[in-house]
C-alpha atoms as a PDB file:
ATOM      1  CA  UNK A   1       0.000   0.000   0.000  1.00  0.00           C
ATOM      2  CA  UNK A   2       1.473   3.015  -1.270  1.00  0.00           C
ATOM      3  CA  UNK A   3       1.441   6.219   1.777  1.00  0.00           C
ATOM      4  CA  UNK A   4       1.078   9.912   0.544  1.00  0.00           C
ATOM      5  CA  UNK A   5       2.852  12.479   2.644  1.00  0.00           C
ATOM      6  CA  UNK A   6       0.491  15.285   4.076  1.00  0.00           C
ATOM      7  CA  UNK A   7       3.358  17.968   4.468  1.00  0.00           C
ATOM      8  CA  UNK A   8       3.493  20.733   1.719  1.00  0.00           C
ATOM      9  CA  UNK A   9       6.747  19.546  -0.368  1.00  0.00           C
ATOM     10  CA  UNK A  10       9.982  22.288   0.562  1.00  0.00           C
ATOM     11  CA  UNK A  11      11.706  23.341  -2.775  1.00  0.00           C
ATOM     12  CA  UNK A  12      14.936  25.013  -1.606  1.00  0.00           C
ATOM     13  CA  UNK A  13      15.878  28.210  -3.854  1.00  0.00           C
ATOM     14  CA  UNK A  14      18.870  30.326  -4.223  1.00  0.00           C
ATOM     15  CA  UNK A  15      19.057  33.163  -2.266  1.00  0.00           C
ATOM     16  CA  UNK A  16      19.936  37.005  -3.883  1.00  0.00           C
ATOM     17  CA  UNK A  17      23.503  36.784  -4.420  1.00  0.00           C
ATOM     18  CA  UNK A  18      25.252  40.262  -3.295  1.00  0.00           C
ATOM     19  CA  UNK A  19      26.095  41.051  -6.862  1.00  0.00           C
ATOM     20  CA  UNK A  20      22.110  41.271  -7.435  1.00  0.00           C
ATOM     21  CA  UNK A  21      21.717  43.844  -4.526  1.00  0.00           C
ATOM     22  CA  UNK A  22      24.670  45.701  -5.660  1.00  0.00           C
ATOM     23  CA  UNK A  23      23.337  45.769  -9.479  1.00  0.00           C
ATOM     24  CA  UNK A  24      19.926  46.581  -8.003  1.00  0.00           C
ATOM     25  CA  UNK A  25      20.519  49.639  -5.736  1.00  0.00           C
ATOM     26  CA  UNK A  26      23.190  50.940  -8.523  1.00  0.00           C
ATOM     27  CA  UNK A  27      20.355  50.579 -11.240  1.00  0.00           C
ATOM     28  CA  UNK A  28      17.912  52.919  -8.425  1.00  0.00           C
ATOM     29  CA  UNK A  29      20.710  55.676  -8.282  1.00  0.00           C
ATOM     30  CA  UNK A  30      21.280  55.401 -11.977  1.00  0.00           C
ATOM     31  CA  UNK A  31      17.318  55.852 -12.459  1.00  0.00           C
ATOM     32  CA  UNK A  32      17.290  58.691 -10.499  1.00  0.00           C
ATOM     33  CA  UNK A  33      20.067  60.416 -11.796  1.00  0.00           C
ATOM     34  CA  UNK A  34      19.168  60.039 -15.680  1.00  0.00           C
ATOM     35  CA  UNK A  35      15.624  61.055 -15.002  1.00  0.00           C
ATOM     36  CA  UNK A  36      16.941  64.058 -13.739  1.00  0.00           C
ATOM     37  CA  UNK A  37      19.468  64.679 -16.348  1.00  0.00           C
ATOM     38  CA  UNK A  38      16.207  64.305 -18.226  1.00  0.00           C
ATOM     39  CA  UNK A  39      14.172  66.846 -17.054  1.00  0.00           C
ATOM     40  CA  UNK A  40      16.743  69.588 -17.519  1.00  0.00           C
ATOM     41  CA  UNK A  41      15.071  69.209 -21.021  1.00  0.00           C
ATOM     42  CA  UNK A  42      11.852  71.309 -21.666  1.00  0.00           C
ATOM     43  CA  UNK A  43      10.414  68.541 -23.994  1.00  0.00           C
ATOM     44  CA  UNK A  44      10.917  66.100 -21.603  1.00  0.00           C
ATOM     45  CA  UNK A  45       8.332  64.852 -18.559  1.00  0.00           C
ATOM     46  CA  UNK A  46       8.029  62.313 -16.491  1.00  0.00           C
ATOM     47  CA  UNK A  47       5.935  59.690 -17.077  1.00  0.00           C
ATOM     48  CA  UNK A  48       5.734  57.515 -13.559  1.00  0.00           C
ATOM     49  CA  UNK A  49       2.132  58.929 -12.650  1.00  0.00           C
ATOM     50  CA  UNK A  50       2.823  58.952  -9.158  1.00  0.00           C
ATOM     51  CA  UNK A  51       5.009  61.479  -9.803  1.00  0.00           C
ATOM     52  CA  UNK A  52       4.362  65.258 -11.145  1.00  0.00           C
ATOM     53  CA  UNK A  53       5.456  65.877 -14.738  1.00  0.00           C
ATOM     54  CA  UNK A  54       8.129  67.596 -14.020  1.00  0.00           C
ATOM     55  CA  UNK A  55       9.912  66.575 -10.441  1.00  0.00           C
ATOM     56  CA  UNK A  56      12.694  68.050  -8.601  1.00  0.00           C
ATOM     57  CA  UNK A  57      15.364  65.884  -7.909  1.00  0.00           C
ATOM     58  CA  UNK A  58      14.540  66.133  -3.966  1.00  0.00           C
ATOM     59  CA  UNK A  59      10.900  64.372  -5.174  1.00  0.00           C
ATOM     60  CA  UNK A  60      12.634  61.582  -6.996  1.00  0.00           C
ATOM     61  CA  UNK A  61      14.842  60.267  -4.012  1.00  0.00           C
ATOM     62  CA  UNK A  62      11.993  60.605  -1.422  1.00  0.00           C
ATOM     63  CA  UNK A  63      10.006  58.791  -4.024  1.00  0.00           C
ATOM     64  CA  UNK A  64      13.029  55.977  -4.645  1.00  0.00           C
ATOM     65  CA  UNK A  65      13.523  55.391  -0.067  1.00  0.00           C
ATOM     66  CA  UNK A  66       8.984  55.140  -0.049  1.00  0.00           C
ATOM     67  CA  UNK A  67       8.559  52.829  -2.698  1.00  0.00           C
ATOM     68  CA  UNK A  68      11.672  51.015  -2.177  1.00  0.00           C
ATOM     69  CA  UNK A  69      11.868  50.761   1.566  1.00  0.00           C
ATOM     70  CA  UNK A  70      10.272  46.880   1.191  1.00  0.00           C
ATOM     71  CA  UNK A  71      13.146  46.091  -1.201  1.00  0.00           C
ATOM     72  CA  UNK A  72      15.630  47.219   1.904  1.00  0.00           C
ATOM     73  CA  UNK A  73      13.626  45.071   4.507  1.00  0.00           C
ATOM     74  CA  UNK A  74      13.458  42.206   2.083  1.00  0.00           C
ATOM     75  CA  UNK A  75      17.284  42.399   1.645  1.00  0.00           C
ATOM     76  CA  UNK A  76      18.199  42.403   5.319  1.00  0.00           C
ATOM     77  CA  UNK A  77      15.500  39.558   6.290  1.00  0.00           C
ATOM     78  CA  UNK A  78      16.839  37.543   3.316  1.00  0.00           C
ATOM     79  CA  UNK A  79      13.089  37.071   1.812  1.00  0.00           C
ATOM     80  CA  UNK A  80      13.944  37.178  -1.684  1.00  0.00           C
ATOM     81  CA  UNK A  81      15.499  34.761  -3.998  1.00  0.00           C
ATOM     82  CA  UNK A  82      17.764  35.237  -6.958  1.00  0.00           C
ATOM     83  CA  UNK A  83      15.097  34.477  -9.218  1.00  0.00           C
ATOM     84  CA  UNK A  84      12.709  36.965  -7.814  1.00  0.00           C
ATOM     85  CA  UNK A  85      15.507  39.756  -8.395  1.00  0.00           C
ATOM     86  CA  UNK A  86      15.715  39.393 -12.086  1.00  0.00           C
ATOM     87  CA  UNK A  87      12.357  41.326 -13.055  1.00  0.00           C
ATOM     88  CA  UNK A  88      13.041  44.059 -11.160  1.00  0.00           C
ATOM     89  CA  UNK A  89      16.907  44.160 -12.251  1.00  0.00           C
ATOM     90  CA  UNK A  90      15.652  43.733 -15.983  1.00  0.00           C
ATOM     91  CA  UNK A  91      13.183  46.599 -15.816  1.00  0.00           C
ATOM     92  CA  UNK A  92      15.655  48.868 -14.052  1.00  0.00           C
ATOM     93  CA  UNK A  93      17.919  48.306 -17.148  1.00  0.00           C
ATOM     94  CA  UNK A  94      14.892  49.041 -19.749  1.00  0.00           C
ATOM     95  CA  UNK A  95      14.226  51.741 -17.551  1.00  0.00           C
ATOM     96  CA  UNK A  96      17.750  53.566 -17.255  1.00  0.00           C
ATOM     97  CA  UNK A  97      18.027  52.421 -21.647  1.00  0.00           C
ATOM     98  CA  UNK A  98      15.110  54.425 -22.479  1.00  0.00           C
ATOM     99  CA  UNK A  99      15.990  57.576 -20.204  1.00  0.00           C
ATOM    100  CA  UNK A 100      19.082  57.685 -22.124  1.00  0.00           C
ATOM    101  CA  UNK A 101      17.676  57.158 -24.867  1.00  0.00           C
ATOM    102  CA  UNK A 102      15.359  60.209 -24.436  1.00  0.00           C
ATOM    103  CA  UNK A 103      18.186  62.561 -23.211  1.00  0.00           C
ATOM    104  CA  UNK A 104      19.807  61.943 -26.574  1.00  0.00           C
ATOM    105  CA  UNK A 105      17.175  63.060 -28.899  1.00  0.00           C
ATOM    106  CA  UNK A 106      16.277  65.874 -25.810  1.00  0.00           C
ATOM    107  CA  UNK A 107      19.524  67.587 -26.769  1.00  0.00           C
ATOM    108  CA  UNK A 108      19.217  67.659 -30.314  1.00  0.00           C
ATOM    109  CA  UNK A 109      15.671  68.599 -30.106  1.00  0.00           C
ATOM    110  CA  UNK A 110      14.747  70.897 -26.942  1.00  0.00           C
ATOM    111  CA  UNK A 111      15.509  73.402 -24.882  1.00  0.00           C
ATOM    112  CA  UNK A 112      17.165  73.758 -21.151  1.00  0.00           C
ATOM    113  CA  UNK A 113      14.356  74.358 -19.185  1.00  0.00           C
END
């Protein structure tokens, strides 16, 4: 007679190497600095709707420690795995591309606010 086991199977994961942090934090500072390269631009806005379309730089990092503060709790209690770092890691390098990207055509198209 064959016996099932009643406990909820355990699948052991990798946990975010410090490389991951490191890449992730540097992306957030990286962010932050090209969106405010960015909006030296007068053709440029932002387009995160939390935030107005045209934020001061003081805006941006109190924005970054509020929505990021879980990221810094996850780190320390060791919650996330490496797999669950590679979204936000990804998007933080689509993100940082296309602000470059738009401070390139800004300064062959706009104005200095």
């Amino acid at each position: 007679k064959k016996r099932w086991s009643t406990s909820i199977p355990f699948k052991q994961t990798e946990p975010v190497p410090e490389y991951a942090w490191w890449l992730f934090w540097t992306l957030q500072v990286a962010d932050v600095w090209t969106t405010n390269e960015g909006m030296k631009y007068d053709c440029v806005y932002e387009q995160n709707p939390v935030l107005p379309r045209v934020p001061h730089l003081d805006r941006l990092i109190i924005h970054k420690v509020v929505f990021l503060h879980p990221f810094a709790v996850f780190q320390k209690e060791n919650l996330l795995t490496k797999e669950d770092m590679m979204f936000p890691n990804l998007f933080g390098i689509y993100v940082i591309h296309n602000n470059l990207k738009v401070i390139e055509r800004a300064k062959k198209r706009c104005n200095l606010r």
